[in-house]
N, C-alpha and C. Protein backbone atom coordinates (compact mmCIF):
# COMPACT_ATOMS: atom_id res chain seq x y z
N UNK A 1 0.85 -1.16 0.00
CA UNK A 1 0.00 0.00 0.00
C UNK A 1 0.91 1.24 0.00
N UNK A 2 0.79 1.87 -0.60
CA UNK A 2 1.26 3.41 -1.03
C UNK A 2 0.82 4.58 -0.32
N UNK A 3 1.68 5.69 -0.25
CA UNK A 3 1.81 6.85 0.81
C UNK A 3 0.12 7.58 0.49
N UNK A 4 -0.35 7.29 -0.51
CA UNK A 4 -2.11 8.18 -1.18
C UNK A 4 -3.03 6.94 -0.75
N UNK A 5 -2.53 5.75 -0.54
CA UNK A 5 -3.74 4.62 -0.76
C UNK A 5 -3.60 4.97 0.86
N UNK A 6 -2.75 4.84 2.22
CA UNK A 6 -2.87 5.03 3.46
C UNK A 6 -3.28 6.02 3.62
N UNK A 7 -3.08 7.45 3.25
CA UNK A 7 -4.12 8.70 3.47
C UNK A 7 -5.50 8.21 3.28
N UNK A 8 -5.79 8.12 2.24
CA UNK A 8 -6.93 8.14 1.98
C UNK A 8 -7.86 6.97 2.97
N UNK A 9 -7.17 6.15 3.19
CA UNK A 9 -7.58 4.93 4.31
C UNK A 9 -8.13 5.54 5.25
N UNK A 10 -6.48 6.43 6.06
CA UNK A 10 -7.08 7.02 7.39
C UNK A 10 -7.90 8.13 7.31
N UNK A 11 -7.95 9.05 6.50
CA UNK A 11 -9.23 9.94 6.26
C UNK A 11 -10.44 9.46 6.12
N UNK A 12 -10.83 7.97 5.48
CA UNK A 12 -11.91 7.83 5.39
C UNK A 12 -12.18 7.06 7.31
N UNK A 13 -11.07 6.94 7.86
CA UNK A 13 -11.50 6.26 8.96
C UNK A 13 -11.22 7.38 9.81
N UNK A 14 -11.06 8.54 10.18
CA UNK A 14 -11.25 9.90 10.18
C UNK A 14 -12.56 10.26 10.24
N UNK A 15 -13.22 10.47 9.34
CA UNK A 15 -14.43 11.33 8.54
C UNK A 15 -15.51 10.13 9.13
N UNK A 16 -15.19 9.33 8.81
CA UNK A 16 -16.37 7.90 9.72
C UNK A 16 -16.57 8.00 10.83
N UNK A 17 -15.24 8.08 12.01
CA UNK A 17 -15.25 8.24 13.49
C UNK A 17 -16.34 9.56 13.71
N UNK A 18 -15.91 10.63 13.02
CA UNK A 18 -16.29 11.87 13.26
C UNK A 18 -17.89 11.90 13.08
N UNK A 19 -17.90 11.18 11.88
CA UNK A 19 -19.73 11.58 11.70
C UNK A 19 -20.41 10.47 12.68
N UNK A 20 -19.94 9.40 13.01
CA UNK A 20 -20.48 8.58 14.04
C UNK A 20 -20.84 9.53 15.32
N UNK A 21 -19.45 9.99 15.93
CA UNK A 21 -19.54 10.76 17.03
C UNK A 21 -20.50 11.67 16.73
N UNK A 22 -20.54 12.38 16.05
CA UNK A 22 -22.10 13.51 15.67
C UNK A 22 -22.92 12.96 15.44
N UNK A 23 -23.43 11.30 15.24
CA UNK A 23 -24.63 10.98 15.20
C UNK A 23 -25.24 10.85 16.32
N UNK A 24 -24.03 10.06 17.25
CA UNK A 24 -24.61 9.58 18.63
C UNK A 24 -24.98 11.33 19.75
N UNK A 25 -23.93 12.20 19.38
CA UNK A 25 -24.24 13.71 20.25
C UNK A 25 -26.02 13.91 19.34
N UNK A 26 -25.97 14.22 17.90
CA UNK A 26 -27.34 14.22 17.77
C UNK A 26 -28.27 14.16 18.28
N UNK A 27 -28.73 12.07 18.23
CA UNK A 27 -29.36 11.36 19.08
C UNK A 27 -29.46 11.84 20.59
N UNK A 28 -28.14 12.23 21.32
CA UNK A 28 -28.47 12.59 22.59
C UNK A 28 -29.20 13.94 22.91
N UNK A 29 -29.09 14.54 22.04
CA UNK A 29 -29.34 15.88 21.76
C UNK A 29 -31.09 16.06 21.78
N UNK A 30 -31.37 14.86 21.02
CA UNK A 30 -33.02 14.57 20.70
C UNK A 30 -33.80 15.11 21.93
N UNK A 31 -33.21 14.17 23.22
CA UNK A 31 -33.68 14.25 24.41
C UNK A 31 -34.43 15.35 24.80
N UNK A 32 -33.60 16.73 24.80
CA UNK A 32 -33.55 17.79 24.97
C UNK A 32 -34.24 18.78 23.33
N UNK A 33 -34.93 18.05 22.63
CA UNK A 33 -35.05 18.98 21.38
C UNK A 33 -36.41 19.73 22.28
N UNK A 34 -37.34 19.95 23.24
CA UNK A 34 -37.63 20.99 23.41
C UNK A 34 -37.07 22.56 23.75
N UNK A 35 -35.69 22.64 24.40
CA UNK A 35 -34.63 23.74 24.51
C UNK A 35 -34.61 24.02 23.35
N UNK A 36 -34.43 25.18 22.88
CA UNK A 36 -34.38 26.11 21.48
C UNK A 36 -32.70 25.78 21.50
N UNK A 37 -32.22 26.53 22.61
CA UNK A 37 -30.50 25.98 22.12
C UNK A 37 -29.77 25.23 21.79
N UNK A 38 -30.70 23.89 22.33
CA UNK A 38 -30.43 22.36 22.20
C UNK A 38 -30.34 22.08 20.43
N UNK A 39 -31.62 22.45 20.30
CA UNK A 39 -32.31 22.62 19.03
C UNK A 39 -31.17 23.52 17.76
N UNK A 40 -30.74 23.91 18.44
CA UNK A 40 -29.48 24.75 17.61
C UNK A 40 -28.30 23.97 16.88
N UNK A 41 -27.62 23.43 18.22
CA UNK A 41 -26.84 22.32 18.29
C UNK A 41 -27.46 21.08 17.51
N UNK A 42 -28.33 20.60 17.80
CA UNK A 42 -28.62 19.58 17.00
C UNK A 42 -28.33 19.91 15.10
N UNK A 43 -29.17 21.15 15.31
CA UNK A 43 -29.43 21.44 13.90
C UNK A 43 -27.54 21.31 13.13
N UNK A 44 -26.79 22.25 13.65
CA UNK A 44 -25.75 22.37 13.01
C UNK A 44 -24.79 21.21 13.75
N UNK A 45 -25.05 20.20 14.44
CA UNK A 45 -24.24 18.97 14.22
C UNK A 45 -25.00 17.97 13.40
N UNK A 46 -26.01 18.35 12.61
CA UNK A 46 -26.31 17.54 11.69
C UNK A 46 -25.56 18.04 9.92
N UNK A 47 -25.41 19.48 10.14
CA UNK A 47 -24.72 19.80 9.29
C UNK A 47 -23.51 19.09 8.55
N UNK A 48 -22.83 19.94 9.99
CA UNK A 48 -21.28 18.93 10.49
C UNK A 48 -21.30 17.19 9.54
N UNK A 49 -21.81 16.85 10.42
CA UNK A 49 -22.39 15.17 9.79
C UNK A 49 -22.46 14.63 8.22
N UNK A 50 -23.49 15.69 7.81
CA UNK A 50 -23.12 15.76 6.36
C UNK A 50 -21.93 15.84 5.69
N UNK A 51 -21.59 17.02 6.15
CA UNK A 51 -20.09 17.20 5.39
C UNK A 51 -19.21 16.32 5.39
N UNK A 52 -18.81 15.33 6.64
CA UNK A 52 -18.67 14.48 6.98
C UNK A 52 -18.75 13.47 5.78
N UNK A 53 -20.20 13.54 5.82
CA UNK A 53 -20.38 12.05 4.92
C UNK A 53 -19.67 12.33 3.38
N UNK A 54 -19.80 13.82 2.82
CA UNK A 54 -19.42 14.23 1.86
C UNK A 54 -18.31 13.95 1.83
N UNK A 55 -17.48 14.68 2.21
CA UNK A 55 -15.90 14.25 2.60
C UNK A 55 -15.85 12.49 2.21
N UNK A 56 -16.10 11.74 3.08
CA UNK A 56 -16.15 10.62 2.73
C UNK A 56 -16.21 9.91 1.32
N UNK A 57 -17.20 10.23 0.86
CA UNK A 57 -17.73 9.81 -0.59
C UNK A 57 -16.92 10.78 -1.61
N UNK A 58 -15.98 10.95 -0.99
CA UNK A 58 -14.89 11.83 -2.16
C UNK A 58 -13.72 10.44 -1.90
N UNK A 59 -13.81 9.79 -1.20
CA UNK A 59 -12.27 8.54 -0.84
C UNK A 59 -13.17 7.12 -1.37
């Protein structure tokens, strides 16, 4: 395996960890979706998440 085939490995195992971790804060987040601020956070760690997945589907 080559110095681009291991980047790209650990970025995609990178970008995976990351959007996992923002799924599960999400989910916890649910709890609390009556708080407007909560509601904030949720909203833009779902963002996050996306991009995430985007990122991904570029490796």
């Amino acid at each position: 395996m080559n110095i681009e085939e291991k980047w790209h490995k650990k970025m995609d195992e990178l970008t995976h960890e990351a959007d996992m971790l923002l799924m599960v804060m999400n989910d916890a987040l649910k709890v609390y979706q009556d708080n407007d601020e909560i509601c904030a956070i949720s909203y833009l760690s779902e963002i996050i998440r996306k991009k995430f997945d985007e990122i991904r589907n570029l490796f």
